[in-house]
Protein backbone atom coordinates (compact mmCIF):
# COMPACT_ATOMS: atom_id res chain seq x y z
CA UNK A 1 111.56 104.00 114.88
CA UNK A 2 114.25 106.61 115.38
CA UNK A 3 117.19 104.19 116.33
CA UNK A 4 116.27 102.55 113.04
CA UNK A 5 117.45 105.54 110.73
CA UNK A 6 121.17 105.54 110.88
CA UNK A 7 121.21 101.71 110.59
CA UNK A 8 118.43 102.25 107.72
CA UNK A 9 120.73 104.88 105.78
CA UNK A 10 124.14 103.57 106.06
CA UNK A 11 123.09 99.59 104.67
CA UNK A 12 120.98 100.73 101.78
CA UNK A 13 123.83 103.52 101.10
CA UNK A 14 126.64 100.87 101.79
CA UNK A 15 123.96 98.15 99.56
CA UNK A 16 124.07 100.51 96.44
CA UNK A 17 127.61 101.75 96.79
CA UNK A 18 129.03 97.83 97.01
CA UNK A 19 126.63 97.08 93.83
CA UNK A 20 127.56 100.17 91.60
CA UNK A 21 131.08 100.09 92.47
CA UNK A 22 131.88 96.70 92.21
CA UNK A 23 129.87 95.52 88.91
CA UNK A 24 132.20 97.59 86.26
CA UNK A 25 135.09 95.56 87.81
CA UNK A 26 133.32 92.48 87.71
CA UNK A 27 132.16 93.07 83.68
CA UNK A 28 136.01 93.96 82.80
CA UNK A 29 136.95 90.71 85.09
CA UNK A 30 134.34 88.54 82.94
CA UNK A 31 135.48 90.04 79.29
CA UNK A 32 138.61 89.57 80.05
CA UNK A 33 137.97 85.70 80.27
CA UNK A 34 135.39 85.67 77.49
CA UNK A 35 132.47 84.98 79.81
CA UNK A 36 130.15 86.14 77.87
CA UNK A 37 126.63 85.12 76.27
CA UNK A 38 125.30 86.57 73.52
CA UNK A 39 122.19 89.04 73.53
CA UNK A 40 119.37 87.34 71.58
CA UNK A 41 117.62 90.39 71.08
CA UNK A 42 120.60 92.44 69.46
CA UNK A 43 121.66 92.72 65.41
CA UNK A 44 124.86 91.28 65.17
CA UNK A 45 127.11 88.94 67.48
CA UNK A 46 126.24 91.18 70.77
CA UNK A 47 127.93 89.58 73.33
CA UNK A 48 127.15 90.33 77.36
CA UNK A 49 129.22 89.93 80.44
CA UNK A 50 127.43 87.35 82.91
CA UNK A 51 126.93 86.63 85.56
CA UNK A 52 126.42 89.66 88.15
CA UNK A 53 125.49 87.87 91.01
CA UNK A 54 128.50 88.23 92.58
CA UNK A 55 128.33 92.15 92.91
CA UNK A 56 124.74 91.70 93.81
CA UNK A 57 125.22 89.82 96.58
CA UNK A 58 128.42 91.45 97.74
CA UNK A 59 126.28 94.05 97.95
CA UNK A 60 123.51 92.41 99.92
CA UNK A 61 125.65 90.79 102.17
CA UNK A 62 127.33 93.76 103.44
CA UNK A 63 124.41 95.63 103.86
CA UNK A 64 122.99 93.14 105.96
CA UNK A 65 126.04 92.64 108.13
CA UNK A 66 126.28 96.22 108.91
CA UNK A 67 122.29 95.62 110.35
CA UNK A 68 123.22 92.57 112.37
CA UNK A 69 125.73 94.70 113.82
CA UNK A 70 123.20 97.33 114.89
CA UNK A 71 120.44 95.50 115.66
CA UNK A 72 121.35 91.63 116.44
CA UNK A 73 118.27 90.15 114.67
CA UNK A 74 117.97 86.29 114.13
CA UNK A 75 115.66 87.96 111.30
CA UNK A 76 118.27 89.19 109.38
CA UNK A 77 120.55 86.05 109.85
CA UNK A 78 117.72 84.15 108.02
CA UNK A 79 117.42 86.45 105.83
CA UNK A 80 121.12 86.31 105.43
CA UNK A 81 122.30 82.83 104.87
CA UNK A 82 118.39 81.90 102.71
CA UNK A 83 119.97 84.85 100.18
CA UNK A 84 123.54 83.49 100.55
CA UNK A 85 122.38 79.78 99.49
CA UNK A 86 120.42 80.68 96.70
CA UNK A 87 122.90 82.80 95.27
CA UNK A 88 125.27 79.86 95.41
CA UNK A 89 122.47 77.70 93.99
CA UNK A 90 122.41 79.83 91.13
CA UNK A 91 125.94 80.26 90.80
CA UNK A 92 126.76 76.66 90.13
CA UNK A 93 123.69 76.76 87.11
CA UNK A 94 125.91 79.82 85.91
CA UNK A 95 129.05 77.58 85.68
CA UNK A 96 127.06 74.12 84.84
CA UNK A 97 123.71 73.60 83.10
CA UNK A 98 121.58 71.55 85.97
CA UNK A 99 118.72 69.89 85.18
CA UNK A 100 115.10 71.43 85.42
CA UNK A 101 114.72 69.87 89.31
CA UNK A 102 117.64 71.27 90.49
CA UNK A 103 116.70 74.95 91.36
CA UNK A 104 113.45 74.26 92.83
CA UNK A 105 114.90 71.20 95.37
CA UNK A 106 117.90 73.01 95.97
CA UNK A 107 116.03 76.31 96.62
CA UNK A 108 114.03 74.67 99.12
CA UNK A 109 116.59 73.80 101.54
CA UNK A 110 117.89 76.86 101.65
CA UNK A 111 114.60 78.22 103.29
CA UNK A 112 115.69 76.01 106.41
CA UNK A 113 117.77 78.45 108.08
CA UNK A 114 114.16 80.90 108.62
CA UNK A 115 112.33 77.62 109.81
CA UNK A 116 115.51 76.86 112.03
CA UNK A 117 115.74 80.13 113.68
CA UNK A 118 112.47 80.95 114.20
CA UNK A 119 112.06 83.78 112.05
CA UNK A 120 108.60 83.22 111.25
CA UNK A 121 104.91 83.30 112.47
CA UNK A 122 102.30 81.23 111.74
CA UNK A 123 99.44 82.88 111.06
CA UNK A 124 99.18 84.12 107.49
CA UNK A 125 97.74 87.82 107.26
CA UNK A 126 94.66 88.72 105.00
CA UNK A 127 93.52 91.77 104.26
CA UNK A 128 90.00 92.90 105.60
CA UNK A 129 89.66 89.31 106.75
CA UNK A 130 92.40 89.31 109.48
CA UNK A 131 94.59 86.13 109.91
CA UNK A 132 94.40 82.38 109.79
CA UNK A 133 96.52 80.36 111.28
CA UNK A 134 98.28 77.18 109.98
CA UNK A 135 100.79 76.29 112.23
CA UNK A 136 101.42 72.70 109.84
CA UNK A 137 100.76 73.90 107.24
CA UNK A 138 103.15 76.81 106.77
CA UNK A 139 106.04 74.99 107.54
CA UNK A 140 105.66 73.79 103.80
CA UNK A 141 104.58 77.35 102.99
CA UNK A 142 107.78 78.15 103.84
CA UNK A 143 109.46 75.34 101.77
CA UNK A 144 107.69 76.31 98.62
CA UNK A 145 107.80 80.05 99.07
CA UNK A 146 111.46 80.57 98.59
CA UNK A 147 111.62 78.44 94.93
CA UNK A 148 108.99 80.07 94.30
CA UNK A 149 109.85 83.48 94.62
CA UNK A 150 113.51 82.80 92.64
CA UNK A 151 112.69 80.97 89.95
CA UNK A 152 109.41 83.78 89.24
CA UNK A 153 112.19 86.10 89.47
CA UNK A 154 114.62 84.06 87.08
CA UNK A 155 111.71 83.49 85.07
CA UNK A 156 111.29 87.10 83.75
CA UNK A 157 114.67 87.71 83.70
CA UNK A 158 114.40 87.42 79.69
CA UNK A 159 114.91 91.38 78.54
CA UNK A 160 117.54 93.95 79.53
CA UNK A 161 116.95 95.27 82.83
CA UNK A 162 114.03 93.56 83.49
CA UNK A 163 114.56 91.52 86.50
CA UNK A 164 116.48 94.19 88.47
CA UNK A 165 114.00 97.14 87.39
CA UNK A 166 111.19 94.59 88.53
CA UNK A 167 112.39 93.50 91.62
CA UNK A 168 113.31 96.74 92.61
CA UNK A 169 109.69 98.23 92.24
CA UNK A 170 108.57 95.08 93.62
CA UNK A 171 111.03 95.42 96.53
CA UNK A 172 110.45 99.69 97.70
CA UNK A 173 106.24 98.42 97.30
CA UNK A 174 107.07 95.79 100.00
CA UNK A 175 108.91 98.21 102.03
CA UNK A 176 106.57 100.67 102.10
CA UNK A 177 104.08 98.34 103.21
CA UNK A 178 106.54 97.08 105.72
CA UNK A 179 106.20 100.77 106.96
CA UNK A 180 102.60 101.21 106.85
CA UNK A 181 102.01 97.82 109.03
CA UNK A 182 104.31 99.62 111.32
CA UNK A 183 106.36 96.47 111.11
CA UNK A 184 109.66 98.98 110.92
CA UNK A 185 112.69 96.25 111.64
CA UNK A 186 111.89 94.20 108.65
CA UNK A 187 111.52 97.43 106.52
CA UNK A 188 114.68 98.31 107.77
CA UNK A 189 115.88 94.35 106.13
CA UNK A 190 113.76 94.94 103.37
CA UNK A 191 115.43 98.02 101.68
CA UNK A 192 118.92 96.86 100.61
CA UNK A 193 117.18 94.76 98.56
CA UNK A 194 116.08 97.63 96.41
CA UNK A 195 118.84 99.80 96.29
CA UNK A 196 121.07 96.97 95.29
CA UNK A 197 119.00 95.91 92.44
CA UNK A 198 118.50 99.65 91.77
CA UNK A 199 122.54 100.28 91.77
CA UNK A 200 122.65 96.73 89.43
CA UNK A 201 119.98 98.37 87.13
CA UNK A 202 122.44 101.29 85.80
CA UNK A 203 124.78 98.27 84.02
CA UNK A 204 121.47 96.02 83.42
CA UNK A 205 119.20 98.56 81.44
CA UNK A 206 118.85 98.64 77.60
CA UNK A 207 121.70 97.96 76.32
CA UNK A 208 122.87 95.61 79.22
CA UNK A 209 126.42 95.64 79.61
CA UNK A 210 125.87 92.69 81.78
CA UNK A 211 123.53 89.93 82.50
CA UNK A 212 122.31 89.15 86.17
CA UNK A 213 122.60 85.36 85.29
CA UNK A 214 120.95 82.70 87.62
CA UNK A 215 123.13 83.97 90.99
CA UNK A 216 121.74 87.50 89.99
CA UNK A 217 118.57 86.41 89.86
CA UNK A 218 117.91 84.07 92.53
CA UNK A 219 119.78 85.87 94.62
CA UNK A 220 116.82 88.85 94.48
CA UNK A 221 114.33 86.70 94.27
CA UNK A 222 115.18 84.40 97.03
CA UNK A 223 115.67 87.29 99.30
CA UNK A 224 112.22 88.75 98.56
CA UNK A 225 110.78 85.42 99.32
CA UNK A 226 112.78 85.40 102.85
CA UNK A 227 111.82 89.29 104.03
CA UNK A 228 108.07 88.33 103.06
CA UNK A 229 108.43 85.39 105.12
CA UNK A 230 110.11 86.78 108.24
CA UNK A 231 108.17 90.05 107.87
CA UNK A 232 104.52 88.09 107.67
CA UNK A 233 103.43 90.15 104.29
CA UNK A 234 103.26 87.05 102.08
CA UNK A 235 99.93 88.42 100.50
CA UNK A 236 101.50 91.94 100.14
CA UNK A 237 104.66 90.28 98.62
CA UNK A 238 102.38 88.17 96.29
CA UNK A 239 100.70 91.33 95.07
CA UNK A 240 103.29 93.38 94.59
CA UNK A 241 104.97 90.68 92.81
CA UNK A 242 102.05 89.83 90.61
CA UNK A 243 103.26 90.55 87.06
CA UNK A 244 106.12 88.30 87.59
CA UNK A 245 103.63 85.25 89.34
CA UNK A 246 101.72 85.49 86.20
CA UNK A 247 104.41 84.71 83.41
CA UNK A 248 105.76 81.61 85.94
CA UNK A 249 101.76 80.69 85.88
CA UNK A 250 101.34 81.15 82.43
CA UNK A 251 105.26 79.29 81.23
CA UNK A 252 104.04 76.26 83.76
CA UNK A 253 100.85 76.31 82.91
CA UNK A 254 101.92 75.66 79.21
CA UNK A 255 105.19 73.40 79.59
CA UNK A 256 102.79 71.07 82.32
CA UNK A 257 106.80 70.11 83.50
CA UNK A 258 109.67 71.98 85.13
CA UNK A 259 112.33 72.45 82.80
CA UNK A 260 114.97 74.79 82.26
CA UNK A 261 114.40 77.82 79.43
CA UNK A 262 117.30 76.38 77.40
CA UNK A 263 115.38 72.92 76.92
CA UNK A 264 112.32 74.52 75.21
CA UNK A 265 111.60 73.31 71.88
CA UNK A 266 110.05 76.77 70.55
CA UNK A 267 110.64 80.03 71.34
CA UNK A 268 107.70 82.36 72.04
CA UNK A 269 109.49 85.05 70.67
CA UNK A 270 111.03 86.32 67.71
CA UNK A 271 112.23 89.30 65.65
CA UNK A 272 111.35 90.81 62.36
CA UNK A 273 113.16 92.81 60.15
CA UNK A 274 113.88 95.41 61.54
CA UNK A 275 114.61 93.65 65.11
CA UNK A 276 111.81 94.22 67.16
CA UNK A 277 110.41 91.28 68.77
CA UNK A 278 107.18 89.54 67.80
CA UNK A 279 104.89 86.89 68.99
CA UNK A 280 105.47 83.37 67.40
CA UNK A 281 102.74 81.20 66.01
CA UNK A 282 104.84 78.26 67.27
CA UNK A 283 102.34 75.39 68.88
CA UNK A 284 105.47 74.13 71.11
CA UNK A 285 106.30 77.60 72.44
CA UNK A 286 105.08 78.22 75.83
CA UNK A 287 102.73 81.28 76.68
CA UNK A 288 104.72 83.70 78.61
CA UNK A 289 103.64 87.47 79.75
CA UNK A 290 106.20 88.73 76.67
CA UNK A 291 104.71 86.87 74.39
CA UNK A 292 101.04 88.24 75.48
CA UNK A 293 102.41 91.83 75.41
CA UNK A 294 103.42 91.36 72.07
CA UNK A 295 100.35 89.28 71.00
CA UNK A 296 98.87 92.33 68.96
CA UNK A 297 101.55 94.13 67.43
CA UNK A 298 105.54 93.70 67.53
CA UNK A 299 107.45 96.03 69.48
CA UNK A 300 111.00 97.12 70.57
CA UNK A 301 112.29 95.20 72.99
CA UNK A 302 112.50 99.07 75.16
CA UNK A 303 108.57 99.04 74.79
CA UNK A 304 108.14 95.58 76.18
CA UNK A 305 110.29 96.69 79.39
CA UNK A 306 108.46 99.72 79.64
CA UNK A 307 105.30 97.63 79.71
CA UNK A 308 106.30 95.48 82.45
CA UNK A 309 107.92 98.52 84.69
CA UNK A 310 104.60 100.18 84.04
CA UNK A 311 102.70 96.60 85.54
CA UNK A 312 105.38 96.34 88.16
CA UNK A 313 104.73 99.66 89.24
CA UNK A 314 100.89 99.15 89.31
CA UNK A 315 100.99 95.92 91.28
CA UNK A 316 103.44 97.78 93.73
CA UNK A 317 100.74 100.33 94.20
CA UNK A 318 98.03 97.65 94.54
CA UNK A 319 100.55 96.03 97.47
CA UNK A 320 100.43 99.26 99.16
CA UNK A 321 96.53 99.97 99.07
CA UNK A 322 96.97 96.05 100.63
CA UNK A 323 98.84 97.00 103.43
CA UNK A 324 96.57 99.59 104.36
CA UNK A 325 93.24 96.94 104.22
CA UNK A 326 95.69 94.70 106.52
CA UNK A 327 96.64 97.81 109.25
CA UNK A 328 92.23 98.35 108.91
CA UNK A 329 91.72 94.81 109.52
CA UNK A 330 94.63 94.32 112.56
């Protein structure tokens, strides 16, 4: 546990650095060139730099380098090149719309490199009720997890700040419970991946001054996915990601296909007057956890985020009080 601290401090201090130094240069790189999309939920022709998955994963990726150097972990190789992947994945739906299928296939190959290095056990870990094992059977786990995990995350990437605030709750919950299992190398993996989306938060918040895009986004979640996998806390990731789970449910659950937010008939939210946003009555629109906040009253699209941080934060909890059921039950 001690060897672990300097490694610990210097990649989530060299993971925020990276992030928070390198996104202002990467906004006045994409104004410059009129990358830009426009903020929906803004008066006026708002336009927003995107995407930031580039400094995000800079970020990532050197943080995880400087681990491998200290601690020569086929863990964090997996970890590594599953993150690396997706954030390419995304990166050619920033420059190209692909069609609803692509993400999801795509996504799942890059969860070979865990499966190909071993990074992985098969027995899945339940709280109280100790573990079962699925040797088959999690193989596809494995397969499904990752798309999973970046398309929830690309999923409720829909407000300012939301996606990086989210996944950075979501990702100091799973480290914590990392800690608590006494499972202290993974933790170690694990943290990065919160101080980079926490660095990436300062430019994302209300009013974003740039927009994580699909990189952005399935970079963090893809990497979530991976540390969950390689660290055996899929139930603790799952619960500490709940909020998120819910609105992928709830948008599939409604659509009945896989299709990309831009192909969507109606939109689930609007605005009134004065610009807050408001529930549609649209029968098209899918159901999403915005549109369920807002189901009683309109609010400002601050409030909403607030909301979600504040179910973020409680699912996080709920992950830890997990993690201590699953060090009862081992």
């Amino acid at each position: 546990m001690i060897e672990l601290i300097a490694p610990s401090i210097i990649s989530c201090v060299a993971a925020f650095l990276v992030v928070f130094s390198t996104t202002p240069k990467l906004i006045k790189f994409l104004e410059k060139r009129n990358i830009s999309v426009k903020d929906v939920n803004k008066k006026g022709n708002v336009f927003v730099a995107r995407p930031g998955g580039p400094a995000i994963i800079a970020g990532i990726v050197t943080s995880e380098i400087i681990l491998y150097a200290f601690l020569q972990m086929n863990e964090i190789l997996a970890v590594l090149i599953t993150t690396s992947a997706a954030f390419v994945i995304g990166y050619i739906d920033d420059r190209k719309v692909m069609g609803g299928w692509f993400k999801p296939v795509a996504l799942a190959f890059a969860a070979i490199p865990i499966i190909a290095l071993g990074t992985y056990d098969t027995n899945l870990a339940f709280p109280l009720f100790g573990t079962v094992q699925i040797p088959a059977l999690y193989l596809a786990l494995i397969i499904f997890m990752i798309p999973i995990t970046g398309n929830t995350i690309n999923s409720i990437d829909v407000l300012n700040g939301v996606a990086s605030g989210f996944i950075a709750i979501a990702g100091f919950s799973l480290s914590i419970s990392l800690i608590i299992i006494q499972n202290y190398e993974i933790a170690v993996i694990s943290l990065p991946l919160a101080f980079a989306s926490l660095a990436f938060y300062k430019y994302h918040k209300i009013p974003s001054k740039i927009f994580p895009g699909d990189s952005g986004a399935l970079t963090l979640g893809a990497m979530y996915g991976a540390i969950a996998i390689v660290g055996g806390v899929e139930v603790i990731a799952a619960v500490a990601l709940l909020p998120a789970v819910i609105n992928s449910f709830l948008f599939l659950s409604s659509v009945r296909r896989i299709v990309e937010h831009r192909q969507i008939p109606g939109k689930p939210v609007g605005h009134t007057e004065d610009f807050r946003l408001m529930a549609t009555d649209e029968k098209k629109a899918p159901v999403t956890l915005v549109r369920l906040i807002l189901a009683s009253r309109p609010l400002s699209e601050r409030q909403v985020c607030l909301i979600i941080f504040k179910l973020a934060l409680f699912s996080g909890i709920l992950a830890v009080i997990t993690s201590l059921m699953m060090d009862v039950s081992l």
